[in-house]
C-alpha atoms as a PDB file:
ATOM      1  CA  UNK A   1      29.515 -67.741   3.184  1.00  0.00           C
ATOM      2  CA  UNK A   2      32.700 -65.617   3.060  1.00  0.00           C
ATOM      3  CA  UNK A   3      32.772 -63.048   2.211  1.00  0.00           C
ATOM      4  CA  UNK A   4      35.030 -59.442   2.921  1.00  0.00           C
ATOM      5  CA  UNK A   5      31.677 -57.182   2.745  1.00  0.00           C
ATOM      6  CA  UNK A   6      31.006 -54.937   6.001  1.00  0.00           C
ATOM      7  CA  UNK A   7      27.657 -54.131   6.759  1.00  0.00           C
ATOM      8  CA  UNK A   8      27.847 -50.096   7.770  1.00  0.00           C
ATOM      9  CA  UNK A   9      24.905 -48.075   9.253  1.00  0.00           C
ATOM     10  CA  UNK A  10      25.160 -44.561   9.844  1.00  0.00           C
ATOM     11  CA  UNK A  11      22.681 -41.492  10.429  1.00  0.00           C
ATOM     12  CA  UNK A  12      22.306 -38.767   8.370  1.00  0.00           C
ATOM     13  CA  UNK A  13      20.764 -35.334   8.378  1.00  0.00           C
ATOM     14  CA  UNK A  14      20.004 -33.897   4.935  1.00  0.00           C
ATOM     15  CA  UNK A  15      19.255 -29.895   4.800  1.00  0.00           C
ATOM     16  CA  UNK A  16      18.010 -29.012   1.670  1.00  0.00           C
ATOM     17  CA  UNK A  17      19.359 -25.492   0.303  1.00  0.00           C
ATOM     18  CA  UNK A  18      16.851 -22.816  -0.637  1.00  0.00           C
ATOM     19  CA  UNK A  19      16.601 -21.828  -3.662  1.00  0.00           C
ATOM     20  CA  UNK A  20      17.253 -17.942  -4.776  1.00  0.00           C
ATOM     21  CA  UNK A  21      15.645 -16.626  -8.241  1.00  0.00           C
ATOM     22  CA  UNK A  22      19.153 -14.549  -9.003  1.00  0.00           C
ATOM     23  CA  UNK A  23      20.310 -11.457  -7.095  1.00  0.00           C
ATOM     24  CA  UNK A  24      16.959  -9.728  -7.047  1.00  0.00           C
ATOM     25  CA  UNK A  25      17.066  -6.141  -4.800  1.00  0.00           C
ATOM     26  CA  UNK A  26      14.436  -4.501  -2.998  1.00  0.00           C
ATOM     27  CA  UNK A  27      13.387  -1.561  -4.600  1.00  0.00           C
ATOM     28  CA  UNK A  28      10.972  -0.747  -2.320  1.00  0.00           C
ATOM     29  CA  UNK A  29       7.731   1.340  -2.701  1.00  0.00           C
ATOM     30  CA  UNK A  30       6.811   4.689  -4.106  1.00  0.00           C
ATOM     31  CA  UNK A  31       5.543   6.593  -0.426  1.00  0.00           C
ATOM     32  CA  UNK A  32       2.266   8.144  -2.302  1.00  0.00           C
ATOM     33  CA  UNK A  33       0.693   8.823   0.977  1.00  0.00           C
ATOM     34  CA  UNK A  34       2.925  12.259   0.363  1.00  0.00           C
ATOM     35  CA  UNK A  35       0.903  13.029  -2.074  1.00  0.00           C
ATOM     36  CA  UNK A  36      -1.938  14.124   0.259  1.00  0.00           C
ATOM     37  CA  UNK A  37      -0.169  17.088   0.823  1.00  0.00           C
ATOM     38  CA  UNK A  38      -1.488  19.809  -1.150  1.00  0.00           C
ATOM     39  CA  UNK A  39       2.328  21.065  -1.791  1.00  0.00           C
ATOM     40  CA  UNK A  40       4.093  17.713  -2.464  1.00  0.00           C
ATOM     41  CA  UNK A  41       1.328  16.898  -4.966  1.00  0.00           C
ATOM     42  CA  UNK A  42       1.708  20.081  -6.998  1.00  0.00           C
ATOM     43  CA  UNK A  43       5.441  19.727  -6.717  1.00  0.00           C
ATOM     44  CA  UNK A  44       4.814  16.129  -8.207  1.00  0.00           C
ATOM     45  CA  UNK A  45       2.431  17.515 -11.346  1.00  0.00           C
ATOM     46  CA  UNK A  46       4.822  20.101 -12.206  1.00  0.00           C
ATOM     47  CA  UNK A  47       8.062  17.630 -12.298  1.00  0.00           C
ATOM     48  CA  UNK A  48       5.560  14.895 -14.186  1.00  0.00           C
ATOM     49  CA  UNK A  49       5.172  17.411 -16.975  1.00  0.00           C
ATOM     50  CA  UNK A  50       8.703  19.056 -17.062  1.00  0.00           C
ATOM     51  CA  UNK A  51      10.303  15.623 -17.618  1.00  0.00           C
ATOM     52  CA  UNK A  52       7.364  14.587 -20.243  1.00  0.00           C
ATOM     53  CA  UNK A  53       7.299  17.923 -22.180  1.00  0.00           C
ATOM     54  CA  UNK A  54      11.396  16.686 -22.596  1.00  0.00           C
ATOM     55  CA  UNK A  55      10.154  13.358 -24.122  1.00  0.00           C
ATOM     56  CA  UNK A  56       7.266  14.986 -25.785  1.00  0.00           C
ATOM     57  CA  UNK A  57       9.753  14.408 -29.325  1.00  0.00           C
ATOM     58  CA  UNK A  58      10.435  10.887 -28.860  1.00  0.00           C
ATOM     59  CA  UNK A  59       6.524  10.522 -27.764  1.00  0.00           C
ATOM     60  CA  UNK A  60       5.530  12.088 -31.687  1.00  0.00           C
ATOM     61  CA  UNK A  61       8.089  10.068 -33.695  1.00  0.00           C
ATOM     62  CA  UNK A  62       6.860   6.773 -32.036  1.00  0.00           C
ATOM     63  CA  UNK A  63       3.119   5.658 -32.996  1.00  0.00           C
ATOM     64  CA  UNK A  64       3.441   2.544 -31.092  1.00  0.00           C
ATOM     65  CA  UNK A  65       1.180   2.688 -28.094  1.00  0.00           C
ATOM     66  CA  UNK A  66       3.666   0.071 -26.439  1.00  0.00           C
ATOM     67  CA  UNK A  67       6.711   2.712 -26.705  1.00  0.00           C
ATOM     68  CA  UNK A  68       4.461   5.366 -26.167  1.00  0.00           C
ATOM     69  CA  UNK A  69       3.352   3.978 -22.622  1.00  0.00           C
ATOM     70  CA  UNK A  70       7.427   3.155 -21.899  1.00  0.00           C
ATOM     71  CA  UNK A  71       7.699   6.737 -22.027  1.00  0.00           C
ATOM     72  CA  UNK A  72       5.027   8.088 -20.179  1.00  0.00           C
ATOM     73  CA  UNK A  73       5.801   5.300 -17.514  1.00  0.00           C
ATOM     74  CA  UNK A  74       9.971   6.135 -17.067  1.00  0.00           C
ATOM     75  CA  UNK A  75       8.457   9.756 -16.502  1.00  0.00           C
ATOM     76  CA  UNK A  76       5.936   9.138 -13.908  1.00  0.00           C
ATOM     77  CA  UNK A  77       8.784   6.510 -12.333  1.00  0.00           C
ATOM     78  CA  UNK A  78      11.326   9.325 -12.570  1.00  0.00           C
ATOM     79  CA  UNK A  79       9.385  12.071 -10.795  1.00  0.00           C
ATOM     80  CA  UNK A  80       7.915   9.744  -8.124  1.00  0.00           C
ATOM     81  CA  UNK A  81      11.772   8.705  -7.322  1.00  0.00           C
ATOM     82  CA  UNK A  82      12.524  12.636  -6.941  1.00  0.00           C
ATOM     83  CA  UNK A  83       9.670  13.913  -5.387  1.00  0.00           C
ATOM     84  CA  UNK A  84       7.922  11.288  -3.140  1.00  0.00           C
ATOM     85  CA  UNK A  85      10.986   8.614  -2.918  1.00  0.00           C
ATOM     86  CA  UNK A  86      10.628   5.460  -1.040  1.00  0.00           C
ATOM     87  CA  UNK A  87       8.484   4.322   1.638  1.00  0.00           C
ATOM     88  CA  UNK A  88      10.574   3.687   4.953  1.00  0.00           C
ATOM     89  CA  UNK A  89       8.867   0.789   6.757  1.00  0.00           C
ATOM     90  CA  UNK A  90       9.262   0.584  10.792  1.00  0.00           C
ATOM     91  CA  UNK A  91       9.105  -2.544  13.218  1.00  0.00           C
ATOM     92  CA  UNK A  92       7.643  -0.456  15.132  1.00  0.00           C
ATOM     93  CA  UNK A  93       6.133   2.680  14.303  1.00  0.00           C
ATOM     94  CA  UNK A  94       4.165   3.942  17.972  1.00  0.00           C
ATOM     95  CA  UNK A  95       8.119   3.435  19.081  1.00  0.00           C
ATOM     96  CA  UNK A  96       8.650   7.864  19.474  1.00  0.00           C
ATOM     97  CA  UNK A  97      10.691  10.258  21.357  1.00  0.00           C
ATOM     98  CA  UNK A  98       8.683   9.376  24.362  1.00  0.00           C
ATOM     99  CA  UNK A  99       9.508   5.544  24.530  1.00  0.00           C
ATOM    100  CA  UNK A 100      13.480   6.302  23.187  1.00  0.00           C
ATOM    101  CA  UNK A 101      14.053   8.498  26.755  1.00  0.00           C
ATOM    102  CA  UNK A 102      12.150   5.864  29.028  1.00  0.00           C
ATOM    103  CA  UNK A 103      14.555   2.918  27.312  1.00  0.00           C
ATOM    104  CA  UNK A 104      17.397   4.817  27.527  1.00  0.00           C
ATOM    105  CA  UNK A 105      16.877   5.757  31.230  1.00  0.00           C
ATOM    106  CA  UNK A 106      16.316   2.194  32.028  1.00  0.00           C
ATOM    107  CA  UNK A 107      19.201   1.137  30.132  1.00  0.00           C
ATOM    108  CA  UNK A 108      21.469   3.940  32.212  1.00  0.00           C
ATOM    109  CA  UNK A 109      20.176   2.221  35.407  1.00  0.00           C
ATOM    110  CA  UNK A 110      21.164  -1.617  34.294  1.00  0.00           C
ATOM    111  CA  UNK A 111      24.775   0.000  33.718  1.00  0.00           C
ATOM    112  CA  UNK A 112      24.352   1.739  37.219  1.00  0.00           C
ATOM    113  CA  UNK A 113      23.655  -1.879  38.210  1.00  0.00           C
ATOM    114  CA  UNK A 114      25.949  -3.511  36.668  1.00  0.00           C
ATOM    115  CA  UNK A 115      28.684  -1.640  38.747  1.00  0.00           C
ATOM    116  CA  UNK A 116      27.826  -3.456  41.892  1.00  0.00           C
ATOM    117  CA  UNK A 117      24.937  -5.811  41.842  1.00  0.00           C
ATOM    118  CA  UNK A 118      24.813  -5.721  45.635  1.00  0.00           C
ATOM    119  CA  UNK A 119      23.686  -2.543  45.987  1.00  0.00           C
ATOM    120  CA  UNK A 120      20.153  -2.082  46.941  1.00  0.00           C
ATOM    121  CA  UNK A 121      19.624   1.389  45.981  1.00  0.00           C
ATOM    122  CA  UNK A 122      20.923   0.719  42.683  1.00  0.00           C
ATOM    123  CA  UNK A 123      18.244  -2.668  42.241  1.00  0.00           C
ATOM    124  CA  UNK A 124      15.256  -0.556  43.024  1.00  0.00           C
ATOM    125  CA  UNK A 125      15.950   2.300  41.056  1.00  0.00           C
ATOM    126  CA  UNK A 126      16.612  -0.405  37.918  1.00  0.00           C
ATOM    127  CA  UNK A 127      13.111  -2.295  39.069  1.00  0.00           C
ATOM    128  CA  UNK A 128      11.559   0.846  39.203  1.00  0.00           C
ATOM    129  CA  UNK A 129      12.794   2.673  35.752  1.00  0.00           C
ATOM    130  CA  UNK A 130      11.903  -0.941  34.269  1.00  0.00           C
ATOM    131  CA  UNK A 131       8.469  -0.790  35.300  1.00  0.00           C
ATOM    132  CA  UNK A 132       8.546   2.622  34.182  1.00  0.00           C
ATOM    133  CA  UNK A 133       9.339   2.104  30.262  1.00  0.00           C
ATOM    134  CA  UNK A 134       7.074  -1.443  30.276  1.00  0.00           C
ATOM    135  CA  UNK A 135       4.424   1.453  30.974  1.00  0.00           C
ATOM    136  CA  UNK A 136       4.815   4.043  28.752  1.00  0.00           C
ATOM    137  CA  UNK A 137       5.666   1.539  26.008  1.00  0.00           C
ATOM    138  CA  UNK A 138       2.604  -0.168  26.647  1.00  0.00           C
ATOM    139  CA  UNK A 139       0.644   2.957  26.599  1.00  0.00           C
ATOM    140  CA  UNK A 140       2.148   4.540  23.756  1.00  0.00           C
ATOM    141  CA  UNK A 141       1.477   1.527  21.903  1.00  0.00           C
ATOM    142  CA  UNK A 142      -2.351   1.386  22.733  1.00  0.00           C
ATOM    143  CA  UNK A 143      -2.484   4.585  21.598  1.00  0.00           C
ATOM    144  CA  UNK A 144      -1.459   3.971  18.063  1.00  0.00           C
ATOM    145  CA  UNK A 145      -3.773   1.066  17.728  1.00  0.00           C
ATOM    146  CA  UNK A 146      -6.582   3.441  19.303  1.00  0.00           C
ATOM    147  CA  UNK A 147      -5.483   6.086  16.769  1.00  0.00           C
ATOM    148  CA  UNK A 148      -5.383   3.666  13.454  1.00  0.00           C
ATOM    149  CA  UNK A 149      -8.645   1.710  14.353  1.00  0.00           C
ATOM    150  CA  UNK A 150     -10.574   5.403  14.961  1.00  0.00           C
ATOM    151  CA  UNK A 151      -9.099   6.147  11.478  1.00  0.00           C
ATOM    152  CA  UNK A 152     -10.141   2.956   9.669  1.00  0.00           C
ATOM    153  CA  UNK A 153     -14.014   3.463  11.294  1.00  0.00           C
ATOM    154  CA  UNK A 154     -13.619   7.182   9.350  1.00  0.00           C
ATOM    155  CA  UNK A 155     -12.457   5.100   6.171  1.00  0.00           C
ATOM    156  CA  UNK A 156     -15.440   2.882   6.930  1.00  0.00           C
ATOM    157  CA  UNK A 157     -18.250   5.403   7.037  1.00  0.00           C
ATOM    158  CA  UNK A 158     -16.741   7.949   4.366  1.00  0.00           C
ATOM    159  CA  UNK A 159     -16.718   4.558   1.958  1.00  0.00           C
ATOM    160  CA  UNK A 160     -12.754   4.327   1.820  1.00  0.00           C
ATOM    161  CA  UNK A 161     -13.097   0.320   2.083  1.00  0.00           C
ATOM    162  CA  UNK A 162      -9.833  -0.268   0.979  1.00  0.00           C
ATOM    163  CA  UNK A 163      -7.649   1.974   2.780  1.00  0.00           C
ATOM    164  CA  UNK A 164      -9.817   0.523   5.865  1.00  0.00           C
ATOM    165  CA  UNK A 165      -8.665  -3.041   5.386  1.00  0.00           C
ATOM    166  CA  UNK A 166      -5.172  -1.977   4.335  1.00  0.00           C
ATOM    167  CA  UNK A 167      -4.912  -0.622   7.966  1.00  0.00           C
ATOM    168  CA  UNK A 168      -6.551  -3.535   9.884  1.00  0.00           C
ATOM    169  CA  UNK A 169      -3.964  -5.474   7.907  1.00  0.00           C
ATOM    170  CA  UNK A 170      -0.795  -3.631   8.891  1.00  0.00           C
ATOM    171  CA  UNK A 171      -2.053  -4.204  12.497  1.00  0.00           C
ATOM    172  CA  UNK A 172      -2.512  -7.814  11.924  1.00  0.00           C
ATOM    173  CA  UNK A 173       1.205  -8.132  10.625  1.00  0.00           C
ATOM    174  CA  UNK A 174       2.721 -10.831   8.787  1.00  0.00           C
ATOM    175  CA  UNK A 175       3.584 -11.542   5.027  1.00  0.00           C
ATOM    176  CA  UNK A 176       0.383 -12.046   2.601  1.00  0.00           C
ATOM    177  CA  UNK A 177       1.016 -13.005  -1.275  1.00  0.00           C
ATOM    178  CA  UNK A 178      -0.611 -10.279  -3.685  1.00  0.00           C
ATOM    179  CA  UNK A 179      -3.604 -12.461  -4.697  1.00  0.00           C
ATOM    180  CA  UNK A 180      -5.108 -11.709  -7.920  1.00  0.00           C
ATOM    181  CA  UNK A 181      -8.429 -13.111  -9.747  1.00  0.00           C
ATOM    182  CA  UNK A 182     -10.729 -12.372 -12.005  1.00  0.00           C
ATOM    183  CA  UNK A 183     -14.723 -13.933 -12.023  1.00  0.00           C
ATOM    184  CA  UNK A 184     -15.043 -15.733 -15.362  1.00  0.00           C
ATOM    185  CA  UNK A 185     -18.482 -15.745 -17.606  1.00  0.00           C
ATOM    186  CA  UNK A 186     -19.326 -19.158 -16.281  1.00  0.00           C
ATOM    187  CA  UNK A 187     -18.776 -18.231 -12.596  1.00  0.00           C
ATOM    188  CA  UNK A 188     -15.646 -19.797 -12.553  1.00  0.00           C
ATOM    189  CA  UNK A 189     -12.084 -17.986 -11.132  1.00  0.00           C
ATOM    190  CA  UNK A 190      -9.108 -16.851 -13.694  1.00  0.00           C
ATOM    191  CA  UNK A 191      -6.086 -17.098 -11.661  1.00  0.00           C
ATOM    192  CA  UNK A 192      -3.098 -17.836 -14.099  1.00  0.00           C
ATOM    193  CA  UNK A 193      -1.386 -14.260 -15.433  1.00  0.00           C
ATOM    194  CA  UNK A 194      -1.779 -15.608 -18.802  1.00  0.00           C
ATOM    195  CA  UNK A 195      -5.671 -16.136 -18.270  1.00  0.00           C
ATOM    196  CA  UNK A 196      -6.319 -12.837 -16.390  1.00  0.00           C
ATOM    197  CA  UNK A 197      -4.274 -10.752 -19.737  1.00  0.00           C
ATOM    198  CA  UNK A 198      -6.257 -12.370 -22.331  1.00  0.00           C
ATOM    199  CA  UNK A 199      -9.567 -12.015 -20.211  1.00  0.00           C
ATOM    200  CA  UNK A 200      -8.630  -8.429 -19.877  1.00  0.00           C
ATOM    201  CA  UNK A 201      -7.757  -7.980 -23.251  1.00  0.00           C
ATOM    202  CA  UNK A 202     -11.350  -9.788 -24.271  1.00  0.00           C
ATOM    203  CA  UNK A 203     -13.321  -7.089 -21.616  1.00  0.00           C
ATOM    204  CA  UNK A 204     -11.460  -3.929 -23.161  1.00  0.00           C
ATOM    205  CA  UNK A 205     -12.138  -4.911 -27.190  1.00  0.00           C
ATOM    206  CA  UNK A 206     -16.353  -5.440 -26.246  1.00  0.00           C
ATOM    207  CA  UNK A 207     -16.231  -2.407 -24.269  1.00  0.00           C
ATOM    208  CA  UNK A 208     -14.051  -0.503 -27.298  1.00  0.00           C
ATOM    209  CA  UNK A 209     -15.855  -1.533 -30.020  1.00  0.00           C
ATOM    210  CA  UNK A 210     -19.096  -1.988 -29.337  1.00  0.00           C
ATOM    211  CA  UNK A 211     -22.198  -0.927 -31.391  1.00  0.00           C
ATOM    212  CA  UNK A 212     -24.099   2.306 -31.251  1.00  0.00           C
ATOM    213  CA  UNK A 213     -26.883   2.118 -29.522  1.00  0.00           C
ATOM    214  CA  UNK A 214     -30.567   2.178 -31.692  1.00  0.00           C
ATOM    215  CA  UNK A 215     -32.079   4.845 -28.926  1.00  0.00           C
ATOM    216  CA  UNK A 216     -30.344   7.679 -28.105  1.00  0.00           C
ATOM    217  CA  UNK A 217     -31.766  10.400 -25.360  1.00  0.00           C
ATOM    218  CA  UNK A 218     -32.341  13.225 -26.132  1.00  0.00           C
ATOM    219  CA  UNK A 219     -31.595  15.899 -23.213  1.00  0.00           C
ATOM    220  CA  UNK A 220     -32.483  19.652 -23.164  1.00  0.00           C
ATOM    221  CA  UNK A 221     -30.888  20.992 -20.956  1.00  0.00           C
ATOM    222  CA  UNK A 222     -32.437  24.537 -21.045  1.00  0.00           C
ATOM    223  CA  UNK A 223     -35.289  23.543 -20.215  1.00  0.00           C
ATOM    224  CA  UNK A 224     -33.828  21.634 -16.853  1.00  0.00           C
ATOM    225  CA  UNK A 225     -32.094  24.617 -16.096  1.00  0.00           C
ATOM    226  CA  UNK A 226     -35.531  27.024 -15.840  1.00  0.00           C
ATOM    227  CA  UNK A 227     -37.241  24.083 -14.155  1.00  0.00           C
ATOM    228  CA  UNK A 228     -35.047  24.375 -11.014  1.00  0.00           C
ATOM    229  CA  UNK A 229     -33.822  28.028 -11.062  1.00  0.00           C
ATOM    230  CA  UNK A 230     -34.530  27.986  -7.457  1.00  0.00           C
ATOM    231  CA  UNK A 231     -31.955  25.592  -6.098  1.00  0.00           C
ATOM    232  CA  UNK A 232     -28.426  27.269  -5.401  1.00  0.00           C
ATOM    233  CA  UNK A 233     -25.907  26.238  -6.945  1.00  0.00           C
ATOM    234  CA  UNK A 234     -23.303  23.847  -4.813  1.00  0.00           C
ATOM    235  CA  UNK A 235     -20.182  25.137  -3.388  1.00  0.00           C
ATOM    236  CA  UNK A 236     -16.743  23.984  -3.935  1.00  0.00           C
ATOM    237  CA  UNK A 237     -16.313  22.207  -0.294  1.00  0.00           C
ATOM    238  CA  UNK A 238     -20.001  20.570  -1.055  1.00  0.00           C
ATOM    239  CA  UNK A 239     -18.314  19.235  -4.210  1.00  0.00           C
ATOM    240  CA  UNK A 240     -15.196  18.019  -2.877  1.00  0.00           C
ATOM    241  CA  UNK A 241     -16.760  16.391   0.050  1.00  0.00           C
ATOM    242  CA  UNK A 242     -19.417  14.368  -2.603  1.00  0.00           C
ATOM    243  CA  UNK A 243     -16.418  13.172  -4.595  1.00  0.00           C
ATOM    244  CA  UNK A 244     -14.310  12.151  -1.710  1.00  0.00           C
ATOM    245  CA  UNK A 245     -17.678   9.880  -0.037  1.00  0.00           C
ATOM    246  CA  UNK A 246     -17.603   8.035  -3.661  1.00  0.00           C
ATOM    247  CA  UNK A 247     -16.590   4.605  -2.994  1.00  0.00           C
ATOM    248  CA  UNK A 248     -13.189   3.826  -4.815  1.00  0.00           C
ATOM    249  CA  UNK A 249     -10.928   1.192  -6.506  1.00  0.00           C
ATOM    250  CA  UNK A 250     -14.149  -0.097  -8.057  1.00  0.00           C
ATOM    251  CA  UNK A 251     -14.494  -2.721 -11.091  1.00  0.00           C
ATOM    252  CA  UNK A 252     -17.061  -2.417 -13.590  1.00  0.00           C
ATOM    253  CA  UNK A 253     -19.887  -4.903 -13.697  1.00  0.00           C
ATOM    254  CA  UNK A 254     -18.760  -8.368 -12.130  1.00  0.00           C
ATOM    255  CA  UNK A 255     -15.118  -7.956 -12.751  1.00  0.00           C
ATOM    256  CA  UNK A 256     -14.067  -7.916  -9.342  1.00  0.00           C
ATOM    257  CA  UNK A 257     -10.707  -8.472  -8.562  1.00  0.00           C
ATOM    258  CA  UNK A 258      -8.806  -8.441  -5.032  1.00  0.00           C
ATOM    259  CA  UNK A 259      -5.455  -6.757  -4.187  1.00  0.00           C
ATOM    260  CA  UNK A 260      -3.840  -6.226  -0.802  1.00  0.00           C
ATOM    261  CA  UNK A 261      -0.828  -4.407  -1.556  1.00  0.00           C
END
């Protein structure tokens, strides 16, 4: 049959585009390790209160919880962005002063090299100050692992759990999704936002308004006191080293939920 039809075969690569929820910024995150320091933490209570005590008007007039917690959360937002700003990540963080002057001594030697190539004083002292910095850059590195895993066996036996896997995880490296779950009555997992907020919102309204309970105890406290007039009272150190071996970040009952931010 005749016909004016050509049969045409070609190849063709298809890329598909990615696709980009709108022109979302990093914000990054608030650095609240600062807040270990005695100083930066009282600097950060004081500018807390002096920005609430200016919204303390606004906080009255409004008897909606919902506006009530905007407020209080712009004002812990606000001071956190002027006292502790944002956390700087690092590549490389065991990369120091120590490391910078080996690199840039090797790098002064390639440019040494670089001038003539033939020369074979020039070579060696470029093999050697490149042996050099693969040394103390391998050292220096061991010693922040060394340092970190020595920390997260503290975390481990003073019952900091999560700050221990936090820093096993930052060793590890790579991106992991913020999981979050919640252990339903049936045994079951609640994964879906929607699911976790109304489970939440079920916990919080038995726990609120639940009944009184038809025993009470009765404690006199008095009488426990003359009992044990011969034990000495604890000291201040005892107390803060009791409260910082509890174990934190805790649910109640079987509630457990995971989070490795």
């Amino acid at each position: 049959m005749d016909s004016d039809h050509l049969l045409v075969g070609i190849w063709m690569k298809v890329k598909i585009k990615k696709y980009k929820k709108g022109n979302l910024t990093n914000k990054g995150r608030t650095d609240i390790n600062k807040l270990k320091d005695k100083q930066i933490c009282k600097e950060y209570v004081e500018c807390f209160q002096n920005i609430i005590k200016s919204k303390q008007l606004d906080i009255e007039r409004n008897l909606n919880v919902d506006k009530t917690w905007e407020h209080v959360k712009e004002s812990i937002n606000e001071a956190s962005t002027k006292v502790l700003g944002k956390k700087v990540s690092k590549t490389k963080p065991w990369f120091n002063t120590i490391c910078e002057e080996a690199v840039q001594r090797r790098k002064l030697a390639r440019q040494e090299l670089l001038i003539d190539t033939n020369n074979e004083v020039t070579l060696r002292r470029f093999r050697t100050r490149q042996k050099e910095a693969s040394k103390i850059l391998r050292c220096e590195k061991r010693k922040y692992v060394q340092n970190i895993l020595e920390t997260a066996e503290l975390d481990y036996k003073t019952h900091r759990t999560r700050d221990m896997y936090k820093r096993v995880n930052d060793l590890r490296g790579g991106y992991k999704k913020k999981e979050r779950f919640l252990i339903d009555d049936d045994g079951s997992l609640i994964t879906t936002s929607e699911e976790l907020a109304k489970k939440w919102a079920s916990y919080f309204e038995k726990l609120l308004n639940c009944e009184e309970p038809n025993e009470t105890f009765n404690f006199n406290f008095n009488q426990e006191i003359k009992e044990s007039q011969d034990c000495e009272e604890p000291t201040l150190e005892e107390i803060k080293l009791q409260i910082n071996m509890l174990k934190n970040n805790k649910s109640p009952e079987r509630m457990t939920f995971n989070q490795s931010s």
